[in-house]
Protein backbone atom coordinates (compact mmCIF):
# COMPACT_ATOMS: atom_id res chain seq x y z
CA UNK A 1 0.00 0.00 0.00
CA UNK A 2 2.68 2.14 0.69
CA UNK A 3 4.27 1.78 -2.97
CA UNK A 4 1.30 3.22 -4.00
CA UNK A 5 0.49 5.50 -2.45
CA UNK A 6 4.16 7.19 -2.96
CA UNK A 7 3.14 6.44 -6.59
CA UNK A 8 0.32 8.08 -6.63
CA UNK A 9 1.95 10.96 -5.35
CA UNK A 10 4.46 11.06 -7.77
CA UNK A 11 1.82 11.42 -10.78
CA UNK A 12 0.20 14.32 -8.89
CA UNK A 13 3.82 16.22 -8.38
CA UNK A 14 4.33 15.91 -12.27
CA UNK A 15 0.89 17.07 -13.43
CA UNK A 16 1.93 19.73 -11.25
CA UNK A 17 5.16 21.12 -11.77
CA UNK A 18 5.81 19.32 -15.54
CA UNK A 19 2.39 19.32 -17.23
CA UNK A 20 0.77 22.28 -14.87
CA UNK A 21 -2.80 20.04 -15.01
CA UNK A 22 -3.29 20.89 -11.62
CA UNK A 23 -2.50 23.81 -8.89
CA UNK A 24 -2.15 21.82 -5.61
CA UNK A 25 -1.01 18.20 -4.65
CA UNK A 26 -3.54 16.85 -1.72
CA UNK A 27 -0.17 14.90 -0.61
CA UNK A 28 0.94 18.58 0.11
CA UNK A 29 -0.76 18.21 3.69
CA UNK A 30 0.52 15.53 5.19
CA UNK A 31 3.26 13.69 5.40
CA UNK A 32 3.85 10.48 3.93
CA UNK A 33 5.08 7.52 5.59
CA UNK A 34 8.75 6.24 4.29
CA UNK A 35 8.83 2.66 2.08
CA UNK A 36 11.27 0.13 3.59
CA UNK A 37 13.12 -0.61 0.50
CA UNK A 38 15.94 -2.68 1.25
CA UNK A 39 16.10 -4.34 -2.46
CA UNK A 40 20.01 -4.86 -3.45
CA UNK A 41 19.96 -5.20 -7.47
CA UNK A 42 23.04 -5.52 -9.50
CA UNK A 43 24.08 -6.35 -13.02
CA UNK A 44 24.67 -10.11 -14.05
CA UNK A 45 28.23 -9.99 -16.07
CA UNK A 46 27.88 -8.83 -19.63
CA UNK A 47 24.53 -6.68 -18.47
CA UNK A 48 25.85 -3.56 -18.37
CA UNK A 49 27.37 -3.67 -22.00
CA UNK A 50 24.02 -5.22 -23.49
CA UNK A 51 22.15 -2.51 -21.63
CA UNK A 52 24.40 0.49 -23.15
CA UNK A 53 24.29 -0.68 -26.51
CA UNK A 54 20.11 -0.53 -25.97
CA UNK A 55 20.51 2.79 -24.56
CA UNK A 56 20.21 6.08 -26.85
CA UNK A 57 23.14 8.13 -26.82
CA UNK A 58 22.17 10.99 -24.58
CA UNK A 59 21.06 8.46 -21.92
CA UNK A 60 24.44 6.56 -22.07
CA UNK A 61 26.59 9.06 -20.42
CA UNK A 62 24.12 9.28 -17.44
CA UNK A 63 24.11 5.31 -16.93
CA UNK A 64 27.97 5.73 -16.99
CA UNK A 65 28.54 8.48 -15.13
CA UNK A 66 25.79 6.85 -12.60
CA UNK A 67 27.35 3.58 -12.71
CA UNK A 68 31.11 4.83 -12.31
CA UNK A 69 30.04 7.76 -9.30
CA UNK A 70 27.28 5.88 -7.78
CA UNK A 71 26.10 9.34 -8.10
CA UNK A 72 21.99 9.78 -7.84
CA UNK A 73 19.38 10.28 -10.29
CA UNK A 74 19.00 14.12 -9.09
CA UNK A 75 22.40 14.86 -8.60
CA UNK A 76 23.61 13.86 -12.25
CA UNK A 77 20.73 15.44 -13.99
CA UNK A 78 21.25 18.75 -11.42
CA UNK A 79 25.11 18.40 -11.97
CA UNK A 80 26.80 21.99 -13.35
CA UNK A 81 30.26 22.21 -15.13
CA UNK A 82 31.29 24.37 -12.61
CA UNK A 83 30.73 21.18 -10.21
CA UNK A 84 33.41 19.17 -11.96
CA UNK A 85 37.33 19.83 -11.40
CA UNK A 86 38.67 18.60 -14.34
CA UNK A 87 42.28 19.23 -13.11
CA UNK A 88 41.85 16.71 -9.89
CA UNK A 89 39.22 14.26 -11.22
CA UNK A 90 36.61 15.56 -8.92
CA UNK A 91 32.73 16.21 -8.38
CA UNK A 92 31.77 18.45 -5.40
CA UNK A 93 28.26 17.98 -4.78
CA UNK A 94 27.29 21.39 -2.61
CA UNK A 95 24.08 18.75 -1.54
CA UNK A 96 22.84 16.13 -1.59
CA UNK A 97 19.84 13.96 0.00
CA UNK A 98 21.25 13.50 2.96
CA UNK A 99 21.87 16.98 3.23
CA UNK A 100 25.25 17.14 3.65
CA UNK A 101 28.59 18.05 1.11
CA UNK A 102 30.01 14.78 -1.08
CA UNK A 103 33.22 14.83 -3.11
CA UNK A 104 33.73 12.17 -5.45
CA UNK A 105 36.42 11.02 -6.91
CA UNK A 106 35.80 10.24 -10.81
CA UNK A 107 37.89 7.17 -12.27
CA UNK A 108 39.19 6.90 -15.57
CA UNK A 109 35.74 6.40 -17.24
CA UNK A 110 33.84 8.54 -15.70
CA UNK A 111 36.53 11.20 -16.37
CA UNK A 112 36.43 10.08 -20.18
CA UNK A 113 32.63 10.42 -20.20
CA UNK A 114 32.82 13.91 -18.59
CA UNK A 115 35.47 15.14 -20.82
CA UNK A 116 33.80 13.74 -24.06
CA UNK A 117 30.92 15.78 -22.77
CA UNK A 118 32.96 18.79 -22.35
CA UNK A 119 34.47 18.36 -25.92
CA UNK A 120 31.58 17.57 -27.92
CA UNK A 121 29.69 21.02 -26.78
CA UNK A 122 29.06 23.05 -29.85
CA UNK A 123 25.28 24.50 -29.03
CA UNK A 124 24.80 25.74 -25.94
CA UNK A 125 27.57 26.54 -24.97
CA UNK A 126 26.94 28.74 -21.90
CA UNK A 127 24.75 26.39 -20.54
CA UNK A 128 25.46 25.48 -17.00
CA UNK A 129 24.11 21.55 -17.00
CA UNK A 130 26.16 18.82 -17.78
CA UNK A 131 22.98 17.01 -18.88
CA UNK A 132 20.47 18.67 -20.82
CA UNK A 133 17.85 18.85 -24.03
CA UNK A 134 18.19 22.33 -25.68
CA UNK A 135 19.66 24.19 -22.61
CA UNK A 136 16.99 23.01 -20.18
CA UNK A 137 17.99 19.86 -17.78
CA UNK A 138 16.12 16.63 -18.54
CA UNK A 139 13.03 15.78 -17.35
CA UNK A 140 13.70 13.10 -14.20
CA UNK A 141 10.50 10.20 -15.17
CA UNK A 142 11.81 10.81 -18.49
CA UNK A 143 14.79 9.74 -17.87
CA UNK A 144 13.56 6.74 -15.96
CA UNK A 145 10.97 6.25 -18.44
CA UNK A 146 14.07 5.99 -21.19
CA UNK A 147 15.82 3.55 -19.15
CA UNK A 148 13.34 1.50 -18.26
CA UNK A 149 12.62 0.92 -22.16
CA UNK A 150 16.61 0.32 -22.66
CA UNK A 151 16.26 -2.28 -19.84
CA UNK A 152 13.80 -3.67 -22.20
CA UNK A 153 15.09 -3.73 -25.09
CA UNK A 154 18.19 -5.43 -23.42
CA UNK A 155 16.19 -8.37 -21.66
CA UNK A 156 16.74 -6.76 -18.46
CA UNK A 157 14.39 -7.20 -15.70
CA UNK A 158 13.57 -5.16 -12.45
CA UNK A 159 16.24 -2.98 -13.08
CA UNK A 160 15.50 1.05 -12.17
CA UNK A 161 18.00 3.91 -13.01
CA UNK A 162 18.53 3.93 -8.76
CA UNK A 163 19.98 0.46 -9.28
CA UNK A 164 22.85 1.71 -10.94
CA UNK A 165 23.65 3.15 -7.40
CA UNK A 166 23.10 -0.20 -5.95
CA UNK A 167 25.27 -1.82 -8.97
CA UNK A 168 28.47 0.62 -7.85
CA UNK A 169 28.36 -0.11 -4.25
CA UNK A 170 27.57 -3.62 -4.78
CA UNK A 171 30.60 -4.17 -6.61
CA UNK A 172 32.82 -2.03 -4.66
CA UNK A 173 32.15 -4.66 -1.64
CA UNK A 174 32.56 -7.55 -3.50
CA UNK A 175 36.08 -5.75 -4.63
CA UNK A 176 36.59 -6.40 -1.18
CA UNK A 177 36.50 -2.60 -0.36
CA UNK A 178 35.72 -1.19 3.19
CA UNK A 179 31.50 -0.99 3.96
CA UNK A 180 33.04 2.64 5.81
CA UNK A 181 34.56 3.78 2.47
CA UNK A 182 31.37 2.56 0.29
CA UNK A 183 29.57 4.60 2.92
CA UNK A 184 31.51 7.93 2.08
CA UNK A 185 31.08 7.52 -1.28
CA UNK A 186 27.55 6.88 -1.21
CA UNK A 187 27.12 10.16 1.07
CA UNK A 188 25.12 8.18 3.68
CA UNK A 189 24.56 9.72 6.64
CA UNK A 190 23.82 6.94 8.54
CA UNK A 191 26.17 4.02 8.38
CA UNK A 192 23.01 1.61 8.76
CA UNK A 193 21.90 2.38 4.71
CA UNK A 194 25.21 1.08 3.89
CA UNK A 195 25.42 -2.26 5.65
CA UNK A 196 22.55 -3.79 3.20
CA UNK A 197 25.32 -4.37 1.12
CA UNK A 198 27.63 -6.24 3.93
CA UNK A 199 26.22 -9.43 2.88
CA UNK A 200 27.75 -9.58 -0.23
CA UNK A 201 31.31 -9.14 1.43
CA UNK A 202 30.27 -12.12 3.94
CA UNK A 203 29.33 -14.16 0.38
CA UNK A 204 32.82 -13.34 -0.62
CA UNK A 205 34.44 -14.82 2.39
CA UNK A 206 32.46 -17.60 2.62
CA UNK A 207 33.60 -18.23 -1.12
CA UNK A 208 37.18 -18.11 0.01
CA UNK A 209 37.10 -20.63 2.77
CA UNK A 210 34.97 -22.89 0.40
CA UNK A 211 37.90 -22.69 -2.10
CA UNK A 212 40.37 -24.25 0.24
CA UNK A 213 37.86 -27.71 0.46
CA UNK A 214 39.39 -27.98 -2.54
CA UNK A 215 42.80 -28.34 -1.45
CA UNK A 216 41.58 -30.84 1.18
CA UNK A 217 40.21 -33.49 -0.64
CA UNK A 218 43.11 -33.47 -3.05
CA UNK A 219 46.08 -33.45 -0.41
CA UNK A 220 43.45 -36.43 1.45
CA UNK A 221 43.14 -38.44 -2.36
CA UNK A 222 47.14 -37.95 -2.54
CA UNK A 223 47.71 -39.53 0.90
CA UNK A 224 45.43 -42.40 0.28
CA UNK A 225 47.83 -42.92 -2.65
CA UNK A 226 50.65 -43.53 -0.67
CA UNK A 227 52.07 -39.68 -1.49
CA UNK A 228 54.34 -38.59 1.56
CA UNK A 229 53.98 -35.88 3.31
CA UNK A 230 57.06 -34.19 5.13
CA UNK A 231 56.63 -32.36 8.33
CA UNK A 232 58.83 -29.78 9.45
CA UNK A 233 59.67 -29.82 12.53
């Protein structure tokens, strides 16, 4: 119920501020209860490549840049040029949903996608949005609209544009990176949000000891052999 009722609210804040059909929200006195979303969805190997050859081209530098910052929906399609520091491969973020400051660090291919970006501007040129249709940033359930038909197109299911967040930090724990540094470069707040994704750093242990059974049973078939085994002392 509570999925949609947050839906529900969503289609009354576009025909409000988008397609001006209406003058007030009713969800504009009260406020709503939060969803308990704890989903963790990440791309199977080979997904991400199928899904950005579905994707038109003024999508795929937002599912990069999204998959390579873990950067949100809002903040990439809010994101300035004057946010970006080419010179030390950086994004300040003055805010972001949690309220607070977030530098991120931008890795080779997010770097390439911002400076492709940079270099292909011909119209537009004072334009202060990385992102944008004719000088105007793009419309946010367009853009999810957009992906969601990529997804599609791809054979990729239950996948939203958010999961590219979930994608990033997913695979930066698996890396075998720190759940505190995954925090800081999610901009959570509250060190709880991260640790959904502390399970998938437990799998990867548990993977590793499994590996040695392995070893085990083929030192124990060598013995049975009559293969000698020296001890040092």
């Amino acid at each position: 119920m509570l999925k949609e009722l947050h839906f529900i609210r969503r289609v009354f804040s576009l025909c409000k501020r988008e397609w001006q059909l209406v003058k007030q929200s009713p969800f504009e006195f009260f406020r709503m209860p939060t969803v308990n979303d704890q989903r963790v969805r990440f791309f199977e190997p080979g997904q991400l490549e199928t899904l950005l050859a579905h994707c038109p081209a003024w999508l795929r530098p937002m599912v990069m840049l999204a998959r390579y910052t873990g950067m949100r929906r809002g903040n990439i399609l809010g994101l300035t040029w004057s946010s970006v520091d080419f010179q030390n491969r950086l994004i300040h973020l003055e805010q972001t949903k949690g309220g607070q400051r977030l530098t991120i660090p931008l890795n080779d291919t997010a770097y390439d996608t911002l400076l492709g970006l940079r270099d292909a501007k011909v119209k537009h040129l004072h334009c202060p949005y990385v992102f944008h249709q004719d000088g105007k940033p793009y419309a946010p359930y367009w853009v999810s609209i957009s992906f969601r038909r990529a997804c599609k197109r791809a054979g990729i299911e239950n996948f939203r544009f958010h999961d590219l967040r979930h994608d990033f930090a997913s695979t930066l724990v698996q890396n075998g990176n720190d759940i505190y540094v995954v925090q800081h470069l999610l901009g959570h707040r509250d060190g709880r949000m991260t640790q959904r994704y502390a399970h998938l750093k437990l799998d990867n242990l548990r993977m590793a000891v499994s590996s040695l059974e392995g070893e085990h049973k083929s030192g124990h078939s060598g013995n049975e052999k009559g293969v000698a085994v020296s001890a040092t002392p």
